[in-house]
N, C-alpha and C. Protein backbone atom coordinates (compact mmCIF):
# COMPACT_ATOMS: atom_id res chain seq x y z
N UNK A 1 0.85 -1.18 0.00
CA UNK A 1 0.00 0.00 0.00
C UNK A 1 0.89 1.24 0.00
N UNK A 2 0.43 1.88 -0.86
CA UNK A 2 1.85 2.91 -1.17
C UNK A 2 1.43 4.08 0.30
N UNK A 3 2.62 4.74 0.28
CA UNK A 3 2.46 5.94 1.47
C UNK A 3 1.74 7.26 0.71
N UNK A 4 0.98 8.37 2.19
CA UNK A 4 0.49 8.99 1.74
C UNK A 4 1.05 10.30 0.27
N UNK A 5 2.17 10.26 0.80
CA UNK A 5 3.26 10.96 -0.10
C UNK A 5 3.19 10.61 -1.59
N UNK A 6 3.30 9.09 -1.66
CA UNK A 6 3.32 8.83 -2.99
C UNK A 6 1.92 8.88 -3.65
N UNK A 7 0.88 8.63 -3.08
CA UNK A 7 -0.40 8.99 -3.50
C UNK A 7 -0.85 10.07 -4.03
N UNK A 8 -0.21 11.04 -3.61
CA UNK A 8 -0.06 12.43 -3.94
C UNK A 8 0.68 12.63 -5.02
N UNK A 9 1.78 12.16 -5.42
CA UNK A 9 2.68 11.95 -6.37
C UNK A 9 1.72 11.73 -7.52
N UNK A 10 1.11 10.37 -7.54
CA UNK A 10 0.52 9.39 -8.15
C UNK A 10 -0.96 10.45 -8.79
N UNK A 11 -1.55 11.39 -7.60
CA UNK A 11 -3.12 11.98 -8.10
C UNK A 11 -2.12 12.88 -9.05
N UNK A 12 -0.94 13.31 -8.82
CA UNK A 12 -0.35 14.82 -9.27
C UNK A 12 -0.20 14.07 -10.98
N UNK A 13 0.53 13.11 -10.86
CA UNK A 13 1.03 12.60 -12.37
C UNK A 13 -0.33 12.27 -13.26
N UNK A 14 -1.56 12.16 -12.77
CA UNK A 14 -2.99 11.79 -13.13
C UNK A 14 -3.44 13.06 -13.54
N UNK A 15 -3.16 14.02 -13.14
CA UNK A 15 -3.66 15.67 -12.92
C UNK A 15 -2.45 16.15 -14.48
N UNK A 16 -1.49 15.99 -14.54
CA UNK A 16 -0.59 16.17 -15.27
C UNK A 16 -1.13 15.66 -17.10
N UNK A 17 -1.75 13.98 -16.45
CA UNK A 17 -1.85 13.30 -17.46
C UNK A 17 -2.79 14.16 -18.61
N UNK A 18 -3.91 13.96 -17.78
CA UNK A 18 -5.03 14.67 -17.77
C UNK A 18 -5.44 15.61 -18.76
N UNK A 19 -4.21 17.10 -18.48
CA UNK A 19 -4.34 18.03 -19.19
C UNK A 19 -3.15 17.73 -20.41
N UNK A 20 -2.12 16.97 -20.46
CA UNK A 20 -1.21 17.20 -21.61
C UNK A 20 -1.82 16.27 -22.91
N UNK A 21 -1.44 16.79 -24.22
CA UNK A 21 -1.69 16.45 -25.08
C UNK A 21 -0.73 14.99 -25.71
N UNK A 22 0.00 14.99 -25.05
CA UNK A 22 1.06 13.81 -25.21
C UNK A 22 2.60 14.31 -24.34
N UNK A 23 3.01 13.02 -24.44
CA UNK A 23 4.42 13.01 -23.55
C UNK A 23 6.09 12.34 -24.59
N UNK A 24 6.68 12.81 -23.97
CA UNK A 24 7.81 12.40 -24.58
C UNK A 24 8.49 11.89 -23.48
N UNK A 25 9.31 10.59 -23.59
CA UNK A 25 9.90 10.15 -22.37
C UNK A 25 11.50 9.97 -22.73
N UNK A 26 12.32 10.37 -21.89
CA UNK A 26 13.36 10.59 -22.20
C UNK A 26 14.59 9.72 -21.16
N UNK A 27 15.40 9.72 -21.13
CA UNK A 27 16.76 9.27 -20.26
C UNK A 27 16.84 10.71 -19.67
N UNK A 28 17.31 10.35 -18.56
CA UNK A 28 17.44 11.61 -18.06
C UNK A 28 18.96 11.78 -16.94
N UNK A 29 19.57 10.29 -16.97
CA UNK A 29 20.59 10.20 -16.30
C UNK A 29 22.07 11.19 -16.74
N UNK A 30 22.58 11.63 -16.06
CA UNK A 30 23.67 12.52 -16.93
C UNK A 30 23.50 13.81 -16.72
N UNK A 31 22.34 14.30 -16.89
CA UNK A 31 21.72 15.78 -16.77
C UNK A 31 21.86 16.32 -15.29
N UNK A 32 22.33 17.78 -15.36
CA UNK A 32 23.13 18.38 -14.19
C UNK A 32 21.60 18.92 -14.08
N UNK A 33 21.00 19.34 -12.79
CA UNK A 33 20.12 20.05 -12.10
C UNK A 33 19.97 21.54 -13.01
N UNK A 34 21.36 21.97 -13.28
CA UNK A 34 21.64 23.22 -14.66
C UNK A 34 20.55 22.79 -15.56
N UNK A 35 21.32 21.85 -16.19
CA UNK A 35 20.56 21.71 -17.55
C UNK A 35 18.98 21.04 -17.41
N UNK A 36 18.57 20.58 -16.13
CA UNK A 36 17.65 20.09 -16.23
C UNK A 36 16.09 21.90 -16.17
N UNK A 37 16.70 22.23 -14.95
CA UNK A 37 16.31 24.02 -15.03
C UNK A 37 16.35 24.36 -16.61
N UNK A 38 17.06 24.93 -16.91
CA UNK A 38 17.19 24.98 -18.51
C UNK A 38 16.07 24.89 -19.21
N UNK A 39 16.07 23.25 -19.66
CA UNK A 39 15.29 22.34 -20.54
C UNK A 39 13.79 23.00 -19.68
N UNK A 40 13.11 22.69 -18.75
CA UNK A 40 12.28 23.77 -18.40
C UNK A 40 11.69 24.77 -18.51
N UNK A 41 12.75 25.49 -18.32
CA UNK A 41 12.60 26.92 -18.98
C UNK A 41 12.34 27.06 -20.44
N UNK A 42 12.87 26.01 -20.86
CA UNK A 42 12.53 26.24 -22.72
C UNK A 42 11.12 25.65 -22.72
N UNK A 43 10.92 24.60 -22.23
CA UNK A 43 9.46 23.73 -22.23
C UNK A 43 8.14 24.79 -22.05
N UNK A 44 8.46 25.42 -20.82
CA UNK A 44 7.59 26.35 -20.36
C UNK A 44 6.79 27.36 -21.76
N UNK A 45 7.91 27.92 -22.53
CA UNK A 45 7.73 28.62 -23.43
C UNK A 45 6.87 28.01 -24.42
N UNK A 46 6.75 26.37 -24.74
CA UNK A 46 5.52 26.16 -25.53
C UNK A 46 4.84 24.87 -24.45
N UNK A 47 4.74 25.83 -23.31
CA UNK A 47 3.85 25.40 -23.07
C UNK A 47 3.43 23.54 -22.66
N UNK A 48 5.08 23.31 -21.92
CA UNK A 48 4.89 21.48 -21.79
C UNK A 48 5.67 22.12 -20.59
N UNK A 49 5.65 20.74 -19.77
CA UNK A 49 6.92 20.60 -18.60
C UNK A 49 7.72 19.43 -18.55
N UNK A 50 8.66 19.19 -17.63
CA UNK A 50 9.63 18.19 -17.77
C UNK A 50 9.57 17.77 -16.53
N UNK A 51 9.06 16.47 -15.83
CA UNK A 51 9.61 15.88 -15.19
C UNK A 51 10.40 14.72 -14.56
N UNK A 52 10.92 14.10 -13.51
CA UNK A 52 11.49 13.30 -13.55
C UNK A 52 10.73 12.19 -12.47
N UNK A 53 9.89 11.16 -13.32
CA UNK A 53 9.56 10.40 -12.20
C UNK A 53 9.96 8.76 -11.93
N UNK A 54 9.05 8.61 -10.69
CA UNK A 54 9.73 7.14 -11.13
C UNK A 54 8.55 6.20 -11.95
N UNK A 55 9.23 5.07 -12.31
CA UNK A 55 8.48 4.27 -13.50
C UNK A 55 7.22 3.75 -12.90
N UNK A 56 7.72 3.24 -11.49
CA UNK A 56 6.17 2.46 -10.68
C UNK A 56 5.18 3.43 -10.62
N UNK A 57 5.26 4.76 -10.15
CA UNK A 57 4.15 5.84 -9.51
C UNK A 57 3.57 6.19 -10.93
N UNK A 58 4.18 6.40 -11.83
CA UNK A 58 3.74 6.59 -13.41
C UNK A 58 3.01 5.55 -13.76
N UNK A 59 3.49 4.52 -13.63
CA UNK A 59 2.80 3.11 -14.47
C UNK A 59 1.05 3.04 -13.47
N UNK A 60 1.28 3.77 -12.16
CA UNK A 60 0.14 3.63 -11.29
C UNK A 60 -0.72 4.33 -11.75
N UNK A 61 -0.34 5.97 -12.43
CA UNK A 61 -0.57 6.96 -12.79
C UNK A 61 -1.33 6.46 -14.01
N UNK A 62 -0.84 5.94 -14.74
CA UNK A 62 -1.64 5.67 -16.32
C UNK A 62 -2.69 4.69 -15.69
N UNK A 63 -2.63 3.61 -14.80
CA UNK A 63 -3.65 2.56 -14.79
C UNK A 63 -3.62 1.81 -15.72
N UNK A 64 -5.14 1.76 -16.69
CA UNK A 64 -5.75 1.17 -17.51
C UNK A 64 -5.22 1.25 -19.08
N UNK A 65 -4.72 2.30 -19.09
CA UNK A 65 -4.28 3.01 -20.41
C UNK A 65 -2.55 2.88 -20.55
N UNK A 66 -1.81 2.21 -19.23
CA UNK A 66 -0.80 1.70 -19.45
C UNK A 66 -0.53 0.10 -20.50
N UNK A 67 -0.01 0.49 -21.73
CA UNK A 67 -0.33 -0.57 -22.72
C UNK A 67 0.99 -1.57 -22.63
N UNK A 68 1.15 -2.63 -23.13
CA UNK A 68 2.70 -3.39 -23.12
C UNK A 68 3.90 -3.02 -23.74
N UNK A 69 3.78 -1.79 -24.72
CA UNK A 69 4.29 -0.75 -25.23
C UNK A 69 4.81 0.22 -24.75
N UNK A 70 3.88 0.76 -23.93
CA UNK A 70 4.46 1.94 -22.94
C UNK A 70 5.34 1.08 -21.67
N UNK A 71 4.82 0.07 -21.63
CA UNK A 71 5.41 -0.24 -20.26
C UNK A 71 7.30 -0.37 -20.41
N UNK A 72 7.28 -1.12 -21.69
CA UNK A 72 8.71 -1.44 -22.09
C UNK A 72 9.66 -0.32 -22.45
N UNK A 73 8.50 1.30 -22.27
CA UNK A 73 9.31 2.38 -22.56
C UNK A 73 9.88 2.88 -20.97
N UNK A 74 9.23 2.53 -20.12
CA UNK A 74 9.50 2.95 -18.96
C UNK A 74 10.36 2.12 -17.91
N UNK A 75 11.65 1.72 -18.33
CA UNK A 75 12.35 0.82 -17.80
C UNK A 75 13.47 2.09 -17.67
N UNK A 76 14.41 1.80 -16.45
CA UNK A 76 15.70 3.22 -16.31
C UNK A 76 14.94 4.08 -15.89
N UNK A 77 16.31 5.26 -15.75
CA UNK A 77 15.51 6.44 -15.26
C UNK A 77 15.13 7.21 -16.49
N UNK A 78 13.56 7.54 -15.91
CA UNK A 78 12.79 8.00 -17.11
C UNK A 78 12.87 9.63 -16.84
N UNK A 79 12.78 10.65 -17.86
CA UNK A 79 12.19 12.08 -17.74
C UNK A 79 10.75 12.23 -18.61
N UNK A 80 10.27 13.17 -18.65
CA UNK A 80 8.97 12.96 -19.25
C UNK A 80 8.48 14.31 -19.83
N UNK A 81 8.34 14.76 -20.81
CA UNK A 81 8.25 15.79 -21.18
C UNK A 81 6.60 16.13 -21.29
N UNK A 82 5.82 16.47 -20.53
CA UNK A 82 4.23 16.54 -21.09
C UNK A 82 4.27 18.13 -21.84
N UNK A 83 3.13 17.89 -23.25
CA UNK A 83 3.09 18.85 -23.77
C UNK A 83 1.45 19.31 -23.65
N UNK A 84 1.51 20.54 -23.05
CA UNK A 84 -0.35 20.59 -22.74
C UNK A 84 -0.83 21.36 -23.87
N UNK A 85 0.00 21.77 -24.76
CA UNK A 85 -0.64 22.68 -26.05
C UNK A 85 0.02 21.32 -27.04
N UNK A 86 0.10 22.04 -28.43
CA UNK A 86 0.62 21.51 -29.57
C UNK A 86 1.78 20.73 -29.32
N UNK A 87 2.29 19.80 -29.64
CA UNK A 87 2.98 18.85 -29.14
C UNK A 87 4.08 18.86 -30.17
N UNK A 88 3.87 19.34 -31.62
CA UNK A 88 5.34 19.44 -32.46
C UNK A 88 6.64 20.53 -31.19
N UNK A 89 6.18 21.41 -31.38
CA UNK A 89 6.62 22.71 -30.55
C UNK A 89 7.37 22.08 -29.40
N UNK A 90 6.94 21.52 -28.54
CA UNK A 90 7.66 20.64 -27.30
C UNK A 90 8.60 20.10 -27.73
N UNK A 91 8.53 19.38 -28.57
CA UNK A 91 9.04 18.01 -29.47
C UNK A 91 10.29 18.25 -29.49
N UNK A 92 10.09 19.49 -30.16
CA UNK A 92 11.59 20.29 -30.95
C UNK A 92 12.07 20.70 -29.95
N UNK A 93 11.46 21.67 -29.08
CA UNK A 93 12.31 22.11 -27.93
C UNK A 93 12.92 21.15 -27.82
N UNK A 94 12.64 20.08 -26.91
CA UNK A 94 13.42 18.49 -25.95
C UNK A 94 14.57 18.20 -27.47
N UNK A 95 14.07 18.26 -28.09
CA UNK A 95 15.18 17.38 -29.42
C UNK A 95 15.99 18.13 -29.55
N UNK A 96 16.13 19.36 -29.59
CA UNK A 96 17.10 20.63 -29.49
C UNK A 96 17.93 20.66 -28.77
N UNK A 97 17.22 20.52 -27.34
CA UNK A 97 17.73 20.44 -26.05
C UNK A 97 18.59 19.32 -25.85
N UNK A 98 18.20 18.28 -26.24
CA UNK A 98 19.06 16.73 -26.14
C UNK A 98 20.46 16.92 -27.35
N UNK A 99 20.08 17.02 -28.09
CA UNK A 99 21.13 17.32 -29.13
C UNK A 99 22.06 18.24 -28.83
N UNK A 100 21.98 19.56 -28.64
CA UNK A 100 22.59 20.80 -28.13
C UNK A 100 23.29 19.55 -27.14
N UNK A 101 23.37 19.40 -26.06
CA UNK A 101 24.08 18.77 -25.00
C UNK A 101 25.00 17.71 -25.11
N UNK A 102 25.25 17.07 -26.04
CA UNK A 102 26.12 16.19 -26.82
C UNK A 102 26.40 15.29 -25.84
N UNK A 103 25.55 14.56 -24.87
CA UNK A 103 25.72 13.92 -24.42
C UNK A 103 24.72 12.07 -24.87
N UNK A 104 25.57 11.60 -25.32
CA UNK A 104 25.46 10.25 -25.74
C UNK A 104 24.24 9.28 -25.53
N UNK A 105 24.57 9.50 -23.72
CA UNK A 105 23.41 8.72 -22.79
C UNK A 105 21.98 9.29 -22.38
N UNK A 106 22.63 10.18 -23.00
CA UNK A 106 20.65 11.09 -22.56
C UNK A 106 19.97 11.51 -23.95
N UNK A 107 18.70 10.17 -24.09
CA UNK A 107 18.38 10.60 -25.47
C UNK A 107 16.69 9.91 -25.30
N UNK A 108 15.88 10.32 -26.09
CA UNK A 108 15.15 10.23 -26.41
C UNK A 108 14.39 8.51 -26.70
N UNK A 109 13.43 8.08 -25.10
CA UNK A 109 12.91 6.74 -25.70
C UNK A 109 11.70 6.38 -26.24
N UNK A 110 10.92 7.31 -26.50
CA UNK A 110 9.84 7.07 -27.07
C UNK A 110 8.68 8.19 -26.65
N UNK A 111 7.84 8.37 -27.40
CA UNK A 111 6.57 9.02 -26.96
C UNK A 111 5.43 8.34 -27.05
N UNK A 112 4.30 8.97 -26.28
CA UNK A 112 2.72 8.88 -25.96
C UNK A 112 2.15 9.90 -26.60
N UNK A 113 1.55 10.06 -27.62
CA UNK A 113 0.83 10.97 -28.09
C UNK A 113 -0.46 10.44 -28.31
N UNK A 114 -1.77 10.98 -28.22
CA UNK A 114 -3.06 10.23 -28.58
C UNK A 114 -3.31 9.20 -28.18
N UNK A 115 -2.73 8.36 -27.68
CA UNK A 115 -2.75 7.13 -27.05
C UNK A 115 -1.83 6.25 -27.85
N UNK A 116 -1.24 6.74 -28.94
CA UNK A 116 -0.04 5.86 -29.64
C UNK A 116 1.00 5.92 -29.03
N UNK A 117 1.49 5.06 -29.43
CA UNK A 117 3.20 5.08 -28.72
C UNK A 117 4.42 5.13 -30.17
N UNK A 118 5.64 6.10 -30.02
CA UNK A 118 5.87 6.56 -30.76
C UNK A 118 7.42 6.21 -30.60
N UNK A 119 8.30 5.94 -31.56
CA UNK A 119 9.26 5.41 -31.52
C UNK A 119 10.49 6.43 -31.43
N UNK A 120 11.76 6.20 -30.74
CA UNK A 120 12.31 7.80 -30.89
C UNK A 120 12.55 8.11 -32.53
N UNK A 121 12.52 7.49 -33.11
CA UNK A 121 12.79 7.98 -34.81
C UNK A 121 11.46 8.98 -35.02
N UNK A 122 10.32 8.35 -34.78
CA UNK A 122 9.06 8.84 -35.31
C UNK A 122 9.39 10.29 -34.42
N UNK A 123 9.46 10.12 -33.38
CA UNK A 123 9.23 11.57 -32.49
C UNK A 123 10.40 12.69 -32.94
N UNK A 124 11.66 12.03 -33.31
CA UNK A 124 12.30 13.08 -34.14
C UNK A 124 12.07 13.42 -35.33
N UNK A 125 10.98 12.62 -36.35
CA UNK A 125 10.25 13.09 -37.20
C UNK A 125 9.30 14.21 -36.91
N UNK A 126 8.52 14.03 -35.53
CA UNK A 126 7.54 14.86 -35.29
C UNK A 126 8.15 16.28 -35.11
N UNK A 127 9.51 16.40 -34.34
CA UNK A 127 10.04 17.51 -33.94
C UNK A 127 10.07 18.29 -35.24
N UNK A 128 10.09 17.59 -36.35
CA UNK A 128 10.75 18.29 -37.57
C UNK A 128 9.32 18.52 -38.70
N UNK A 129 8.29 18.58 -38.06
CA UNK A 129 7.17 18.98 -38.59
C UNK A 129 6.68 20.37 -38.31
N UNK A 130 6.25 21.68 -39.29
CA UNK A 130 6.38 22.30 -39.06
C UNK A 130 5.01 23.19 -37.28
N UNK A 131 4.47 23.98 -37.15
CA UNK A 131 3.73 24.15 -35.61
C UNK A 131 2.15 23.90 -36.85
N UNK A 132 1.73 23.26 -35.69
CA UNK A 132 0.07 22.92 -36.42
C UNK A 132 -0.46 24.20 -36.65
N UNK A 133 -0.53 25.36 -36.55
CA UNK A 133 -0.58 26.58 -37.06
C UNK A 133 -0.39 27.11 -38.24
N UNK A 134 0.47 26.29 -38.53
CA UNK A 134 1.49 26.77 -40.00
C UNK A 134 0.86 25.69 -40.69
N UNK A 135 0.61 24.31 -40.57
CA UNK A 135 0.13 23.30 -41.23
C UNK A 135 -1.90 23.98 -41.70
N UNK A 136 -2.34 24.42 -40.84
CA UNK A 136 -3.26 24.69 -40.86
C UNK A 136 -3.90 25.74 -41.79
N UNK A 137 -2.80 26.87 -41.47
CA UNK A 137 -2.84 27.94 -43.05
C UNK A 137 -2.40 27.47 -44.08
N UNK A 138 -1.39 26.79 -43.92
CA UNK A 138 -1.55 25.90 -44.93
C UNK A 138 -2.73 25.40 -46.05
N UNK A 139 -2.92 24.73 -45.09
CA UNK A 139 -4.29 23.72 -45.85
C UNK A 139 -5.30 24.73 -46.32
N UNK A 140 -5.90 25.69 -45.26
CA UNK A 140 -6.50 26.98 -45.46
C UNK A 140 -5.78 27.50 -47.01
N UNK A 141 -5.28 27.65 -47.12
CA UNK A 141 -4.54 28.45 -48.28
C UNK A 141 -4.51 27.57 -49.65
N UNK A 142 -4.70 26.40 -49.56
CA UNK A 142 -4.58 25.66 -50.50
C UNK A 142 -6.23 24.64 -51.03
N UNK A 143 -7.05 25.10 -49.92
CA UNK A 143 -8.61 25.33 -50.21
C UNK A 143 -9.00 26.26 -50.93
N UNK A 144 -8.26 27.30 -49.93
CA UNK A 144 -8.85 28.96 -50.92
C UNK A 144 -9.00 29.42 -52.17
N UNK A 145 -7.75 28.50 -52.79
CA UNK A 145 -6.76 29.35 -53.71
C UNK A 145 -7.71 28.91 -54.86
N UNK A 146 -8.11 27.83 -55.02
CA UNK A 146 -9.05 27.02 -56.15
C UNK A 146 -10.56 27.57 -56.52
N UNK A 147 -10.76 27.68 -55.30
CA UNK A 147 -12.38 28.90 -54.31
C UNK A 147 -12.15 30.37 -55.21
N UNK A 148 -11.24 30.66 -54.29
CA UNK A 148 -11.06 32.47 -55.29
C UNK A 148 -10.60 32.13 -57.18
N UNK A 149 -9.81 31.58 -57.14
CA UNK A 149 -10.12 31.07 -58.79
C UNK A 149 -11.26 30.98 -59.36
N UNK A 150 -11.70 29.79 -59.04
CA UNK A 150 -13.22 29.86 -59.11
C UNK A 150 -14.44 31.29 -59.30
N UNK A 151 -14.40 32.23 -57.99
CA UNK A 151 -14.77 32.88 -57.95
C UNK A 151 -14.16 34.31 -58.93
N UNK A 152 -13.44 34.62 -59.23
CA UNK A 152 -12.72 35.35 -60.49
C UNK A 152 -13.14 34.80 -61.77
N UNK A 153 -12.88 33.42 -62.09
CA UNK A 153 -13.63 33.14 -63.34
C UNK A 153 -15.02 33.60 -63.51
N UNK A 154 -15.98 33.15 -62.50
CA UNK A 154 -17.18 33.64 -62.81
C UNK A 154 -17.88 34.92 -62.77
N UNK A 155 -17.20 35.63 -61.57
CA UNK A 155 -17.09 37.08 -61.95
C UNK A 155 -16.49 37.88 -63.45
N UNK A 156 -15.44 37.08 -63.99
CA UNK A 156 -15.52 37.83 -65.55
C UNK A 156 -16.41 37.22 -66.26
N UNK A 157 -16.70 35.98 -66.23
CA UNK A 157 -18.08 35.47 -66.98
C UNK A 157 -19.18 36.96 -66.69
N UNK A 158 -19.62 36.99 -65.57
CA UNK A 158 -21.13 37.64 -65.40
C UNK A 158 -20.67 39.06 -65.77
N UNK A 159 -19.54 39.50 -65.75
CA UNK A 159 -18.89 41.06 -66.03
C UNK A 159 -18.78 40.91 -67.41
N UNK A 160 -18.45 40.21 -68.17
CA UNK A 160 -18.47 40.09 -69.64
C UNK A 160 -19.96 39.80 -70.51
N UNK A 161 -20.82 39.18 -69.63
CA UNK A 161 -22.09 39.03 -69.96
C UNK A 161 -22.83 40.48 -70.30
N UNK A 162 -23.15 40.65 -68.87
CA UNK A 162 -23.31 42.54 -68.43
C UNK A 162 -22.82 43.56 -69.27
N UNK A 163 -21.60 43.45 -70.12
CA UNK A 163 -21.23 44.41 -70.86
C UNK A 163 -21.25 44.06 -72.01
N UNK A 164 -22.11 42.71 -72.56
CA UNK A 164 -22.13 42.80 -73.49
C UNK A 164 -23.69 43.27 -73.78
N UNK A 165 -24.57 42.62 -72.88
CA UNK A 165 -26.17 43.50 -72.65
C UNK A 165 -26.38 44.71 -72.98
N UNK A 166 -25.11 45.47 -72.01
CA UNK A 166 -25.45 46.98 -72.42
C UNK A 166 -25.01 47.37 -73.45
N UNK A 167 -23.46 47.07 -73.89
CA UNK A 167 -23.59 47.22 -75.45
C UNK A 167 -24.78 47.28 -76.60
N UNK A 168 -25.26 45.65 -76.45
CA UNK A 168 -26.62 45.99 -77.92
C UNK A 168 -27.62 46.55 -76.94
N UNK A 169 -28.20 47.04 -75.77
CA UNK A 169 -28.76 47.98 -74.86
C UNK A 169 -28.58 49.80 -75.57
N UNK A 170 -26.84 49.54 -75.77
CA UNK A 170 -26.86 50.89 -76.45
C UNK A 170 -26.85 51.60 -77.66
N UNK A 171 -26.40 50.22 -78.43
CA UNK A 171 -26.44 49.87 -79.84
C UNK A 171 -28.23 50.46 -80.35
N UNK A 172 -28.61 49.71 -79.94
CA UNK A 172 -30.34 49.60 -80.10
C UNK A 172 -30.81 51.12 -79.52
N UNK A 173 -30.64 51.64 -78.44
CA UNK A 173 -30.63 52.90 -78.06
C UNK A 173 -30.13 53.75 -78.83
N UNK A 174 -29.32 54.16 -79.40
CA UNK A 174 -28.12 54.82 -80.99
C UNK A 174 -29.04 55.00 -82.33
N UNK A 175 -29.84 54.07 -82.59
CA UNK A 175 -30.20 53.63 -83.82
C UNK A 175 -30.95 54.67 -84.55
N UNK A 176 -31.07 54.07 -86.03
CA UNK A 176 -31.75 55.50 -86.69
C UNK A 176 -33.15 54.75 -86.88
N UNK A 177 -33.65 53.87 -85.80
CA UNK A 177 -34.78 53.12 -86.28
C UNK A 177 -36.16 53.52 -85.20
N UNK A 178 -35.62 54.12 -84.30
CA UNK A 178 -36.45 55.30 -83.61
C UNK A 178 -37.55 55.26 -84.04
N UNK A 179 -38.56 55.25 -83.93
CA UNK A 179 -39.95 55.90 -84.01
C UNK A 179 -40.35 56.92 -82.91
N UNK A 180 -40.71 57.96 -83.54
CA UNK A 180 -41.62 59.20 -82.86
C UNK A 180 -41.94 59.35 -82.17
N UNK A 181 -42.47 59.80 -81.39
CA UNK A 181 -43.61 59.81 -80.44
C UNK A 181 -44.63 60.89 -80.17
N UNK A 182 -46.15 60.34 -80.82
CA UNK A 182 -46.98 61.02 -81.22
C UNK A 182 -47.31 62.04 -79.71
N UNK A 183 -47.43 63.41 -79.98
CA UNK A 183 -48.00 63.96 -79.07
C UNK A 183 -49.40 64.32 -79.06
């Protein structure tokens, strides 16, 4: 029966779970208290955090939704990156952050996103995708563009129609075929 302490641990990592959009789990052995502050401080900025827990209070933490996948990611000492906004943005931070540090043993074992589990290759793919923001105008922009085409063609259609109306409108108005009008 775990102590009251760790229970608390355990509601906190549930509370954590909760709100992030996915996690990145990392090695975290090697890393000076410096660099762990740091990595933080960058996280903060989009909006994820970094912590360091242990594998049992986590694995307690997920419950039901702990899969045989995740479990085999959480062996060693784990760090955990939760991202509570957009999850490319995090991604890159931590991959930045790990890389920048040229340290060998501290790298990247996998992520939780959506309930998938993500391999460190895939998640350094993800880092290198551009912010769902940018993907989004994107797509926006490449709906539009066919739309306003669209809409330009048929506007000179009905503008070319229209001026040709009033043309024989004025043609016919011009004419020497007039008749009078009796007073």
């Amino acid at each position: 029966m775990p102590n009251p302490q760790k229970n608390l641990v355990i509601a906190d990592l549930k509370a954590i779970l909760g709100e992030s959009k996915g996690a990145i789990l990392t090695e975290y052995r090697g890393l000076t208290v410096a660099e762990v502050t740091i990595l933080r401080k960058k996280l903060r900025d989009t909006n994820a955090e970094y912590h360091v827990v242990k594998n049992t209070l986590f694995k307690r933490a997920l419950g039901d939704t702990l899969t045989p996948e995740l479990d085999t990611l959480l062996s060693g000492p784990t760090g955990i990156m939760f991202a509570k906004g957009d999850v490319v943005p995090s991604t890159k931070a931590t991959i930045d952050f790990l890389t920048a540090l040229k340290k060998p043993d501290i790298k990247v074992k996998g992520g939780f996103i959506d309930g998938k589990i993500y391999t460190p290759d895939q998640v350094t793919a993800l880092s290198k995708l551009p912010p769902r923001e940018q993907i989004l105008a994107t797509l926006v922009g490449t709906i539009q563009k066919p739309l306003a085409d669209l809409v330009g063609t048929l506007d000179n259609v009905i503008g070319d129609f229209v001026r040709t109306v009033q043309a024989i409108a004025d043609k016919q108005g011009s004419g020497d075929d007039a008749t009078p009008v009796e007073a």
